[in-house]
N, C-alpha and C. Protein backbone atom coordinates (compact mmCIF):
# COMPACT_ATOMS: atom_id res chain seq x y z
N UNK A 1 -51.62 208.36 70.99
CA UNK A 1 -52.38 209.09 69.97
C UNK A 1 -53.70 208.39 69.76
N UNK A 2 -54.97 209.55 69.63
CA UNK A 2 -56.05 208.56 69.69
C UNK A 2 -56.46 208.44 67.81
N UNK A 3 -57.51 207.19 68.16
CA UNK A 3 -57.54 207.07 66.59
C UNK A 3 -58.90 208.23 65.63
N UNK A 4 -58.79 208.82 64.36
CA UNK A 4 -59.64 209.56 64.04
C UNK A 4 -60.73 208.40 63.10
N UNK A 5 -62.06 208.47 63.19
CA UNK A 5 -62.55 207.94 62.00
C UNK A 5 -63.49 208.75 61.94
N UNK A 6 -64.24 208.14 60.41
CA UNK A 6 -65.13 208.94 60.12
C UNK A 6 -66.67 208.51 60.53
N UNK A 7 -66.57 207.80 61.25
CA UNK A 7 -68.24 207.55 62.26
C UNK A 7 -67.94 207.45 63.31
N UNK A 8 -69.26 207.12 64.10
CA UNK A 8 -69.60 206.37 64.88
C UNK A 8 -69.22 204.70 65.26
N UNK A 9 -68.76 204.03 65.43
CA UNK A 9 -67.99 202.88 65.47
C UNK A 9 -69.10 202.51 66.69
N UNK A 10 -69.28 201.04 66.45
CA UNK A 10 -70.18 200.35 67.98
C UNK A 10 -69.74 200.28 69.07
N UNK A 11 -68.84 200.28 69.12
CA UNK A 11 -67.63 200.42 70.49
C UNK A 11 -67.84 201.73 70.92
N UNK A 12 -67.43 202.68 69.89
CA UNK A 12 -67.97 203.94 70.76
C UNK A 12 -69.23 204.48 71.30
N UNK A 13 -70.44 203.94 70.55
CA UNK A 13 -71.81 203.95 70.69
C UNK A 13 -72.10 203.38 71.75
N UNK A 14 -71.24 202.52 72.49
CA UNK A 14 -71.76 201.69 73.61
C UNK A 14 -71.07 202.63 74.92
N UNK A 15 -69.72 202.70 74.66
CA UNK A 15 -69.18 203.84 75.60
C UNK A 15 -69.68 205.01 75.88
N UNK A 16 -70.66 205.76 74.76
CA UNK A 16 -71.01 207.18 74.60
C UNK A 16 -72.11 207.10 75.70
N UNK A 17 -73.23 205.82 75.27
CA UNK A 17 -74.13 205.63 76.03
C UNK A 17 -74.28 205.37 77.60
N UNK A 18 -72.71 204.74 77.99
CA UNK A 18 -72.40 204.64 79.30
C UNK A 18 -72.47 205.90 80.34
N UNK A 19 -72.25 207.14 79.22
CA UNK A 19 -71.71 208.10 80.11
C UNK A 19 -73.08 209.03 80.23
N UNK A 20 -73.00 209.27 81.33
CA UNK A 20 -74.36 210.40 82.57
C UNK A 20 -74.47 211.81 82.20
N UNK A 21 -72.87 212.16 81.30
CA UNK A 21 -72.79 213.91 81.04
C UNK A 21 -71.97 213.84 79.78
N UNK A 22 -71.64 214.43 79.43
CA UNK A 22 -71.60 214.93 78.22
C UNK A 22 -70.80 216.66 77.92
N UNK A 23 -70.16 217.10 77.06
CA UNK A 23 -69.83 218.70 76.83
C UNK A 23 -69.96 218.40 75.82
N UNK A 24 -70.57 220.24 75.32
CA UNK A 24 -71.01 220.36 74.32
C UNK A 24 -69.89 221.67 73.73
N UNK A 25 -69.10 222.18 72.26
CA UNK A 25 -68.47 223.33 72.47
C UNK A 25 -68.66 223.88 71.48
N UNK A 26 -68.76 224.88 71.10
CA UNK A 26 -69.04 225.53 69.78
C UNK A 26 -68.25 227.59 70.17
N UNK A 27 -68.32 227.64 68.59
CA UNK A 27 -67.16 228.76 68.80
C UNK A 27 -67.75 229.41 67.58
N UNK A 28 -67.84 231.37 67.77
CA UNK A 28 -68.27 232.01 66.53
C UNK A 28 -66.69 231.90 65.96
N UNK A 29 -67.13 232.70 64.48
CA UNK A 29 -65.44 232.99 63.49
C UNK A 29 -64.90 234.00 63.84
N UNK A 30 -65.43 234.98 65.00
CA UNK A 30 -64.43 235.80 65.52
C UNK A 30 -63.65 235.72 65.97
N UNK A 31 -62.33 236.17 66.10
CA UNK A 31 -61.13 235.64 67.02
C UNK A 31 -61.08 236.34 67.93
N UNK A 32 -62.10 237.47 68.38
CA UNK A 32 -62.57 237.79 69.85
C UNK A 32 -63.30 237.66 70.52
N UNK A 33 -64.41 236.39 69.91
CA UNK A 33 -65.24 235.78 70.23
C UNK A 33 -65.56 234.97 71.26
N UNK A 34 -66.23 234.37 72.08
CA UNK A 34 -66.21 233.17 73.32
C UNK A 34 -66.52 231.97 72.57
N UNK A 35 -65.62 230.89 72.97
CA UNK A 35 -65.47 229.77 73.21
C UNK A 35 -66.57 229.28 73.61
N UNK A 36 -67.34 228.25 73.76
CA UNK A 36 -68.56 228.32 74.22
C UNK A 36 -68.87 226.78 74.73
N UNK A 37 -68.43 226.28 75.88
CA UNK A 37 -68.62 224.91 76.56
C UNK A 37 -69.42 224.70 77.54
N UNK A 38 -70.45 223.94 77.10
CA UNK A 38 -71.51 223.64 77.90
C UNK A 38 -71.75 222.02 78.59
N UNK A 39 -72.21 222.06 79.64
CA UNK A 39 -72.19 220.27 80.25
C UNK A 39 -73.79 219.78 79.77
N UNK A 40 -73.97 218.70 79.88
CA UNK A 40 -75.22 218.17 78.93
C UNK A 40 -75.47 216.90 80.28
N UNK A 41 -76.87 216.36 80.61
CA UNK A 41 -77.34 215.43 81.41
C UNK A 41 -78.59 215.06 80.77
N UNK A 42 -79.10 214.69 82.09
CA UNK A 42 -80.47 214.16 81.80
C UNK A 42 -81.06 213.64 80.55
N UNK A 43 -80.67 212.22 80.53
CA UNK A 43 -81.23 211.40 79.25
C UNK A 43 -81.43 212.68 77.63
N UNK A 44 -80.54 213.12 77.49
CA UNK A 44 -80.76 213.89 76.59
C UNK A 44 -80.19 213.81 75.31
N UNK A 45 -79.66 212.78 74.94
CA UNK A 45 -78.49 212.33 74.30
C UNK A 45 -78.78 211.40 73.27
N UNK A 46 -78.95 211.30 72.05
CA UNK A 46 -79.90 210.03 71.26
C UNK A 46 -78.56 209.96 69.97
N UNK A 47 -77.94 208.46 69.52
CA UNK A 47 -77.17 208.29 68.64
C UNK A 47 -78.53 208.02 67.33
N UNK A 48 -78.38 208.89 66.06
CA UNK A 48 -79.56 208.61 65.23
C UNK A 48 -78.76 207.81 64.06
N UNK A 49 -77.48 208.00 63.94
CA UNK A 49 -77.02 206.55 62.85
C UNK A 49 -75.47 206.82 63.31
N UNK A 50 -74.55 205.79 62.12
CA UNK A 50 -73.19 206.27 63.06
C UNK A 50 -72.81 207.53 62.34
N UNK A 51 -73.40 208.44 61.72
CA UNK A 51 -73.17 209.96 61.43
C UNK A 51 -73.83 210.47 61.73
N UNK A 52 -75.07 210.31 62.27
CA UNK A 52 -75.83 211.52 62.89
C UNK A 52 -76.19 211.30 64.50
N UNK A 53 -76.23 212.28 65.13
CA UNK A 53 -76.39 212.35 66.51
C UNK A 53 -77.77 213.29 66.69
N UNK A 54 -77.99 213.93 68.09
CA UNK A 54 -79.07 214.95 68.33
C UNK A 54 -79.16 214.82 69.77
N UNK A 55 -79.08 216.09 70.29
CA UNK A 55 -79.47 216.00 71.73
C UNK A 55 -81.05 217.50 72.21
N UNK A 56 -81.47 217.31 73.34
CA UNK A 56 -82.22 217.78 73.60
C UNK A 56 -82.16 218.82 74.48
N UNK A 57 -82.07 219.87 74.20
CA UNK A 57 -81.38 221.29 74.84
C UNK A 57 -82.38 222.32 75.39
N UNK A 58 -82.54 221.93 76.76
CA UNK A 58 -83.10 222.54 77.87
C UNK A 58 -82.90 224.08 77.61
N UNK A 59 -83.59 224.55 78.41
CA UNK A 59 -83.64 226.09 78.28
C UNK A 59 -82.24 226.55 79.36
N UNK A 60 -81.42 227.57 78.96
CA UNK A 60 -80.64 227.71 80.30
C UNK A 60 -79.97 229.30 80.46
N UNK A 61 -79.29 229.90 80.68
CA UNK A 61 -79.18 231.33 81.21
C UNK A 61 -78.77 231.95 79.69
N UNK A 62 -78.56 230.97 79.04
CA UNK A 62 -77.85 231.42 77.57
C UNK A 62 -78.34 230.51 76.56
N UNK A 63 -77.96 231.01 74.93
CA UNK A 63 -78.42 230.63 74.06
C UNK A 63 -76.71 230.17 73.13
N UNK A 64 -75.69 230.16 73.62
CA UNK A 64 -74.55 230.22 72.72
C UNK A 64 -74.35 229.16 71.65
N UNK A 65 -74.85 228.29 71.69
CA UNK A 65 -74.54 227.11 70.81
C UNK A 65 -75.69 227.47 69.65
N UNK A 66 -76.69 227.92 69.85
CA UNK A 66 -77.59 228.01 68.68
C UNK A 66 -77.06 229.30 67.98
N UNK A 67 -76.63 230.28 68.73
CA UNK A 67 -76.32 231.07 67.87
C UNK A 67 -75.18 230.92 66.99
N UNK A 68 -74.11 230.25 67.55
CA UNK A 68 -72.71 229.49 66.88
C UNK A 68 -73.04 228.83 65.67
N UNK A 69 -74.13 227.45 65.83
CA UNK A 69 -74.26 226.71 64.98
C UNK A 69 -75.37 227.80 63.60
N UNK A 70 -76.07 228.72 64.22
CA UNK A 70 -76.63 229.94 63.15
C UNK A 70 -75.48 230.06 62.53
N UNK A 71 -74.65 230.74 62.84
CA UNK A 71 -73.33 231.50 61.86
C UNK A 71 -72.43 230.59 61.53
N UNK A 72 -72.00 229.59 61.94
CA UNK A 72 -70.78 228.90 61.42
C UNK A 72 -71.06 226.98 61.48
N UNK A 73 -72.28 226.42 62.20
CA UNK A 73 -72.44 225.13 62.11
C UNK A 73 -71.60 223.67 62.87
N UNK A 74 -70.01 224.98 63.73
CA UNK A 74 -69.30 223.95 64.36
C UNK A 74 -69.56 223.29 65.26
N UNK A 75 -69.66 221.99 65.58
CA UNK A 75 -69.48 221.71 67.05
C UNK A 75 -68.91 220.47 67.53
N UNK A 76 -68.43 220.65 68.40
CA UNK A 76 -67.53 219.17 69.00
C UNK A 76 -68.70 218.91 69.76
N UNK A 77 -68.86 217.39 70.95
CA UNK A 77 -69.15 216.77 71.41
C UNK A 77 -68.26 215.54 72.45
N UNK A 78 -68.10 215.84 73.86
CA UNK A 78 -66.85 215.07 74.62
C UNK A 78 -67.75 214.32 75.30
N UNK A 79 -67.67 213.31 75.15
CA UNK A 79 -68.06 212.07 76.74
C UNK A 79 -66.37 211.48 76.91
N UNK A 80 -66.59 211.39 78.46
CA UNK A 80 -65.43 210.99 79.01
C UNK A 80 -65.91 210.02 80.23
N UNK A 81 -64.97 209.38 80.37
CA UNK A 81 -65.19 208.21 81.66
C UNK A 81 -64.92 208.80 82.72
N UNK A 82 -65.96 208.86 84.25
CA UNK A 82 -65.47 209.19 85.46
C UNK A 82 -65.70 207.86 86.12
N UNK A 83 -66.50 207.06 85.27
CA UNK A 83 -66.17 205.48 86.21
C UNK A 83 -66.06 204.69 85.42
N UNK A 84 -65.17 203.42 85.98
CA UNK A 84 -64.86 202.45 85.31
C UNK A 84 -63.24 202.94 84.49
N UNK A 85 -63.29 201.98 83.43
CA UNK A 85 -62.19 202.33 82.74
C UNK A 85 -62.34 203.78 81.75
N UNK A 86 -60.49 204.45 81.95
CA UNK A 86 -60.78 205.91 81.31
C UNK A 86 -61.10 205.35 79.39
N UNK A 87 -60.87 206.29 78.85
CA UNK A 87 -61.68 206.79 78.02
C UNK A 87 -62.30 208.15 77.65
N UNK A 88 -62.01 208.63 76.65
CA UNK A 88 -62.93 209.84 75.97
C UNK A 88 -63.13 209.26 74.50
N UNK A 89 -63.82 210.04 73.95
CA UNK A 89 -64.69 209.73 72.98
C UNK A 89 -64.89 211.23 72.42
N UNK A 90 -64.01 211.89 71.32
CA UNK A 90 -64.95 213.38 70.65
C UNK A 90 -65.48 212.91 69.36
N UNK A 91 -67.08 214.02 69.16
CA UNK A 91 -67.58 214.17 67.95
C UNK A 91 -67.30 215.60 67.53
N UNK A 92 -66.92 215.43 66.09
CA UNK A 92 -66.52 216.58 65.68
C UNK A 92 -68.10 216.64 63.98
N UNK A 93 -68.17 217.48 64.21
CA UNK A 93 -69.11 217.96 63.17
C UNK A 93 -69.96 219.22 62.66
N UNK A 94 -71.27 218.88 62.01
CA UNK A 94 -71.73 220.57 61.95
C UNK A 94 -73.34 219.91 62.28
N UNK A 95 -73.45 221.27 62.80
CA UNK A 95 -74.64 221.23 63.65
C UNK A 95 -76.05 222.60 63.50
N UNK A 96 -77.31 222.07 63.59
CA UNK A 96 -77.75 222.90 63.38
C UNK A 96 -79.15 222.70 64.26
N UNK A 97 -79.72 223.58 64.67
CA UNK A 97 -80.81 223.97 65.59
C UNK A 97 -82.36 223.67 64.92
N UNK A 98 -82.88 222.38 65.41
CA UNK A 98 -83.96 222.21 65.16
C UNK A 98 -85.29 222.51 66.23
N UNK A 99 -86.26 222.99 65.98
CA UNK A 99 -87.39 223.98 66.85
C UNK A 99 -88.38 223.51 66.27
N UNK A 100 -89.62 223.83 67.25
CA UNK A 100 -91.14 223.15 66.82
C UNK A 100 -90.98 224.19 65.15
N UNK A 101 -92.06 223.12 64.74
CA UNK A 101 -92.61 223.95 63.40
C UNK A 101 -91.66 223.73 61.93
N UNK A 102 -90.36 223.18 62.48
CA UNK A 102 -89.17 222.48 61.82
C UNK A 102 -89.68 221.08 61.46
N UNK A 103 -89.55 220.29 60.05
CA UNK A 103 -89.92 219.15 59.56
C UNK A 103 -89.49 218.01 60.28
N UNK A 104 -88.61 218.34 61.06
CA UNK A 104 -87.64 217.16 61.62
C UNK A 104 -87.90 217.39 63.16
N UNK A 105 -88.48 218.12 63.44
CA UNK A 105 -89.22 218.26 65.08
C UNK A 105 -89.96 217.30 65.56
N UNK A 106 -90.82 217.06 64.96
CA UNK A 106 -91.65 215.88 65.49
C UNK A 106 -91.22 214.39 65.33
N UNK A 107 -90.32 213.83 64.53
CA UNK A 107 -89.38 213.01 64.46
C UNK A 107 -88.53 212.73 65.61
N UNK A 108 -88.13 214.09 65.40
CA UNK A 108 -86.39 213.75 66.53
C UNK A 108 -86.86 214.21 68.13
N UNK A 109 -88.23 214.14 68.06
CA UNK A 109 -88.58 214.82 69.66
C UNK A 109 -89.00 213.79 70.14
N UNK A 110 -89.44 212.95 69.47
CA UNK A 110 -90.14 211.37 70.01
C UNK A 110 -89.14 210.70 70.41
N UNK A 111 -87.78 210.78 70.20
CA UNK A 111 -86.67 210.00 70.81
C UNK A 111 -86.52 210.88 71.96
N UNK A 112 -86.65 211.74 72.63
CA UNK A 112 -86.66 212.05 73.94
C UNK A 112 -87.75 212.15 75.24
N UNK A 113 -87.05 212.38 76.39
CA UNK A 113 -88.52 211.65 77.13
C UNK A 113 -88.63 213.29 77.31
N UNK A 114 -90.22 213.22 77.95
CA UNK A 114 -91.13 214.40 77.88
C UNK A 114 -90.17 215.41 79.01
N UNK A 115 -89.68 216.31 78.77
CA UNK A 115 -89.22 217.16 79.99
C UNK A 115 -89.65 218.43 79.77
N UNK A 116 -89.37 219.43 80.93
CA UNK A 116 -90.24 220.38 81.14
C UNK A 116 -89.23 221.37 80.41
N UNK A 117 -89.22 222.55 79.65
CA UNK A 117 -88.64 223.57 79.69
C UNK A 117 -87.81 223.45 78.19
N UNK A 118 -88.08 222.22 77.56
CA UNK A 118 -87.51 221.88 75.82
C UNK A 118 -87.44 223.51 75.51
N UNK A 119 -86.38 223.61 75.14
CA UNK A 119 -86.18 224.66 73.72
C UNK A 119 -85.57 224.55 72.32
N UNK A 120 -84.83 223.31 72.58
CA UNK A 120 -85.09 223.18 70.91
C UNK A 120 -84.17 221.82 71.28
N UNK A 121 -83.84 221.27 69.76
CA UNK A 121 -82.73 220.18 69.44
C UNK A 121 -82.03 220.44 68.57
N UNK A 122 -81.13 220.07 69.17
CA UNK A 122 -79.82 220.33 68.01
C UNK A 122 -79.18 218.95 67.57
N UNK A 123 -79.23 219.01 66.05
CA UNK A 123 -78.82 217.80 65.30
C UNK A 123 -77.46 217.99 64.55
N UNK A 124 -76.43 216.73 64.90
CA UNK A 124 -75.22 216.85 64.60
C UNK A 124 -75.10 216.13 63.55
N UNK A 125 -74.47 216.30 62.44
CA UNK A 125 -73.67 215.36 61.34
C UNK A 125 -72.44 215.26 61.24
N UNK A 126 -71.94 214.03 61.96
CA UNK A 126 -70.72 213.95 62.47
C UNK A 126 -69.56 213.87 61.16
N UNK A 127 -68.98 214.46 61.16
CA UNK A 127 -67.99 214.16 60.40
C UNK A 127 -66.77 213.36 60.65
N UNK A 128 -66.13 213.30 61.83
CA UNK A 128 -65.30 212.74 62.61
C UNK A 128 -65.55 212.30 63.70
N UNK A 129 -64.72 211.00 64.18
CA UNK A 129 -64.71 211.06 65.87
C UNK A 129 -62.99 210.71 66.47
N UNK A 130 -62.78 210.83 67.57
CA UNK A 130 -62.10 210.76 68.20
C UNK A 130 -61.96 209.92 69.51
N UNK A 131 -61.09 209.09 69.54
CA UNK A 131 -61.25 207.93 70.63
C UNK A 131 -59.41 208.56 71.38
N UNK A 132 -59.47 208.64 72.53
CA UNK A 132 -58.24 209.23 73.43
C UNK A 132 -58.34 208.34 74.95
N UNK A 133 -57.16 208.64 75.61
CA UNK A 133 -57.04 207.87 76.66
C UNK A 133 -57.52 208.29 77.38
N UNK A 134 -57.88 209.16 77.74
CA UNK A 134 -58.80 209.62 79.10
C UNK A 134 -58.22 209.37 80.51
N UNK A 135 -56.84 208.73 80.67
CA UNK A 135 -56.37 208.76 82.07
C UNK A 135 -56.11 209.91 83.01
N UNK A 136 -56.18 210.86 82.10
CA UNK A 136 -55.58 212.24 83.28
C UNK A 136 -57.17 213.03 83.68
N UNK A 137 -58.27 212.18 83.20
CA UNK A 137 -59.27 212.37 84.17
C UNK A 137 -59.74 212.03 84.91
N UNK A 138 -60.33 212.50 86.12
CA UNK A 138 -60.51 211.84 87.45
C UNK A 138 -61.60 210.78 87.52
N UNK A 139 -61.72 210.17 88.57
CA UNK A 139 -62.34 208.63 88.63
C UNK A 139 -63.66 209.21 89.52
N UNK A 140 -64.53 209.18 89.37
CA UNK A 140 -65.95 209.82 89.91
C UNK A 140 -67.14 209.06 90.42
N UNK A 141 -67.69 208.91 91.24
CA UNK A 141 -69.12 208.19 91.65
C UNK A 141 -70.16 208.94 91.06
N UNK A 142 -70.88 208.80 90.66
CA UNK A 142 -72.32 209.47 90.35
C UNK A 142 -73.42 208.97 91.27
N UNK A 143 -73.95 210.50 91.69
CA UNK A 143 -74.69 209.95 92.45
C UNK A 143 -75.97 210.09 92.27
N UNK A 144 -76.75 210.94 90.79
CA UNK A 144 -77.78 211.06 90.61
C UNK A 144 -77.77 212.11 89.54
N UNK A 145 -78.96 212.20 88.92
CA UNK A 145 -78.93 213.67 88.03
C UNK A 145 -79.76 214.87 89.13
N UNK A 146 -79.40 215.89 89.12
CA UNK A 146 -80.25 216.92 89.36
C UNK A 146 -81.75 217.07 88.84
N UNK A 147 -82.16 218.07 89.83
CA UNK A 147 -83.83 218.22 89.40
C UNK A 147 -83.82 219.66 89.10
N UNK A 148 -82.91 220.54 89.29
CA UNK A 148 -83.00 221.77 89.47
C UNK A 148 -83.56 222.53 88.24
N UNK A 149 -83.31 222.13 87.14
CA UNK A 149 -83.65 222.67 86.01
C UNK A 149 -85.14 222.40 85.65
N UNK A 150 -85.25 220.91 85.77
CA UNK A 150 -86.73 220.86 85.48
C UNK A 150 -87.49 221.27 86.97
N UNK A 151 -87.53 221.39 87.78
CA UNK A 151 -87.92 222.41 88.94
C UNK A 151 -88.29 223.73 88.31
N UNK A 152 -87.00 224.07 88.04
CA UNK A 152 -87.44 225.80 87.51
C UNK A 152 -87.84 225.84 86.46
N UNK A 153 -88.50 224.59 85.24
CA UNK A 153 -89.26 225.17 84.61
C UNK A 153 -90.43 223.98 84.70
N UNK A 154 -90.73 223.54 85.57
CA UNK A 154 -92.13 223.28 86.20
C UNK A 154 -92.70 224.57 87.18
N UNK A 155 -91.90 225.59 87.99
CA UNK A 155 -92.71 226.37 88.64
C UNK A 155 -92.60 227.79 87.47
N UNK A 156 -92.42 228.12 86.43
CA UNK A 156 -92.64 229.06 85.68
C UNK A 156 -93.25 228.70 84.91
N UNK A 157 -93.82 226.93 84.36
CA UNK A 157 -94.70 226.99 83.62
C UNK A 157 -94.51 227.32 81.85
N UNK A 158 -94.95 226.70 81.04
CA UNK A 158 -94.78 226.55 79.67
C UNK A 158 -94.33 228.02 78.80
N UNK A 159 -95.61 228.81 79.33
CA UNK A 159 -95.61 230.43 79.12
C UNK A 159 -94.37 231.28 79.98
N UNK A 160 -94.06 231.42 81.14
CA UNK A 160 -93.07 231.77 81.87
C UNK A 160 -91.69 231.34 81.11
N UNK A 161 -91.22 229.62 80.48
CA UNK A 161 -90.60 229.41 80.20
C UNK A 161 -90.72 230.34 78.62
N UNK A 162 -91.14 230.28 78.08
CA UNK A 162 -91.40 230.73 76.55
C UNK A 162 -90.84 232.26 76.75
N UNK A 163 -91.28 232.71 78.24
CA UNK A 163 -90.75 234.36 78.11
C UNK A 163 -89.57 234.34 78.65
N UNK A 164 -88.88 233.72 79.15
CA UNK A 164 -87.82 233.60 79.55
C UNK A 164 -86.82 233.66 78.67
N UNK A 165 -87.07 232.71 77.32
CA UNK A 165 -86.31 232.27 76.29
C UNK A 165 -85.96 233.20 75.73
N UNK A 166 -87.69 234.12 75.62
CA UNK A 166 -87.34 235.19 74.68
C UNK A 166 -86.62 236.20 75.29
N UNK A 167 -87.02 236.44 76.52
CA UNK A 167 -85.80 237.93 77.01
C UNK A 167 -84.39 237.31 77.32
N UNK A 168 -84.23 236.14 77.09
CA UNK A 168 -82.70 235.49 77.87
C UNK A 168 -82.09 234.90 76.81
N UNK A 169 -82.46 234.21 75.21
CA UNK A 169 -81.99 233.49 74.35
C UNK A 169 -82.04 234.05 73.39
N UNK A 170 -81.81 235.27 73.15
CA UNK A 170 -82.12 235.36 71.59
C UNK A 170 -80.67 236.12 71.02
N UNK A 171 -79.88 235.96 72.21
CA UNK A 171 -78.66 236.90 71.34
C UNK A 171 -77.35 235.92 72.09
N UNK A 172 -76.56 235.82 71.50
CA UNK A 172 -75.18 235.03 72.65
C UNK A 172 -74.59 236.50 73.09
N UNK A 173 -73.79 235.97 73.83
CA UNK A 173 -72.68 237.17 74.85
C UNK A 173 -72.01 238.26 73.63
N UNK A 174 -71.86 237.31 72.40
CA UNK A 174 -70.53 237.67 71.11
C UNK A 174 -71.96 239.13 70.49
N UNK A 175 -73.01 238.53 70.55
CA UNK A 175 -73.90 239.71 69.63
C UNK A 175 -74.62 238.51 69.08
N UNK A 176 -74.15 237.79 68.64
CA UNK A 176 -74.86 237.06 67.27
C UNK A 176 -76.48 236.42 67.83
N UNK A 177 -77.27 236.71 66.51
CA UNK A 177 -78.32 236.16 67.02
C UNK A 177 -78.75 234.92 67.24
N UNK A 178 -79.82 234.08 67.90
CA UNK A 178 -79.98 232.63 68.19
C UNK A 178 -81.22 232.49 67.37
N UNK A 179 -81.27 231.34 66.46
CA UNK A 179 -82.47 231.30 65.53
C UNK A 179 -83.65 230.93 66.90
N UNK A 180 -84.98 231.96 66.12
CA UNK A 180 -85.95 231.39 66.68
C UNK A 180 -86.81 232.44 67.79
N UNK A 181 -85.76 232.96 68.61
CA UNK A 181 -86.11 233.94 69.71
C UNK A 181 -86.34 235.43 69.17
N UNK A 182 -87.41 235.71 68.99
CA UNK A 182 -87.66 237.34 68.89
C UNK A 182 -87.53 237.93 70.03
N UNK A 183 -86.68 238.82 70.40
CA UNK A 183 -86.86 239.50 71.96
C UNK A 183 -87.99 240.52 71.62
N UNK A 184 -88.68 240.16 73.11
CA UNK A 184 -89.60 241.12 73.22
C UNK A 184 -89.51 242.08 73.92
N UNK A 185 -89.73 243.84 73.92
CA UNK A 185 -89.61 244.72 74.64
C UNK A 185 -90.32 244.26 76.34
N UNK A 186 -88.97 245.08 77.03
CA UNK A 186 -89.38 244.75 78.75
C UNK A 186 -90.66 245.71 78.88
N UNK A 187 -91.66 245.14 79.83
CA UNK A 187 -92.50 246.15 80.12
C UNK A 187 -91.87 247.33 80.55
């Protein structure tokens, strides 16, 4: 049984930091709703005390976690060991979507490094964590992060990315809307 507390503990802060990826999960209050688990990389990951967290959330085919944390604020957080000794680590808390023009934007954006295609940050207030054995996950080499994402939004460019967001982020799969994205009519 793993142990529950109510922070961040240094032990886990040091483990969290070890790890290359990350899941992210969030869920509307519908009970016909999607589940919503996403993988997280690229230096994106910043511990801001042992109750608050924040990561930096690339643009990507979907918007589900912002719209989740719009309507209901849930979200877990898993790092797990694929090298070295096992280990997982969950954050359980509520979460909410911070965007340029937000008081806490220019703050919490300086803890990340400059990447191409930012669409917003999302800041956690952890309420719980969770420390588990992690043996029944597999043992992994890493062999690098991908470029693919910041690729595709270095060749679409700041504006390309911005329209992207808006015809691709502004609603999750469930309906609900994602703060921030006005969709704009297709030509």
């Amino acid at each position: 049984m793993g142990k529950i507390l109510n922070f961040i503990t240094p032990a886990q802060a040091t483990f969290i930091r070890a790890q290359p990826v990350y899941f992210v999960a969030t869920a509307p209050r519908a009970d016909n709703g999607h589940v919503n688990l996403s993988p997280k990389g690229l230096d994106s990951f910043r511990m801001l005390s042992p109750n608050a967290v924040a990561y930096l959330d690339l643009t990507g085919s979907g918007n589900e976690t912002a719209a989740h944390l719009k309507e209901n604020g849930r979200i877990t957080l898993m790092f797990c060991a694929f090298e070295g000794g096992p280990g997982i680590v969950r954050l359980y808390g509520q979460g909410r979507v911070v965007r340029p023009g937000d008081p806490d934007w220019p703050g919490l954006l300086r803890q990340f490094p400059d990447l191409p295609g930012i669409r917003q940050i999302v800041r956690v207030d952890v309420r719980h964590t969770q420390t588990s054995c992690g043996f029944g996950v597999p043992e992994m080499n890493m062999l690098g992060q991908r470029d693919a994402l910041e690729a595709w939004a270095r060749r679409r460019g700041p504006e390309g990315v911005v329209a992207y967001q808006r015809l691709r982020n502004n609603v999750s799969i469930d309906g609900l809307p994602a703060p921030g994205f006005a969709a704009e009519p297709e030509p």
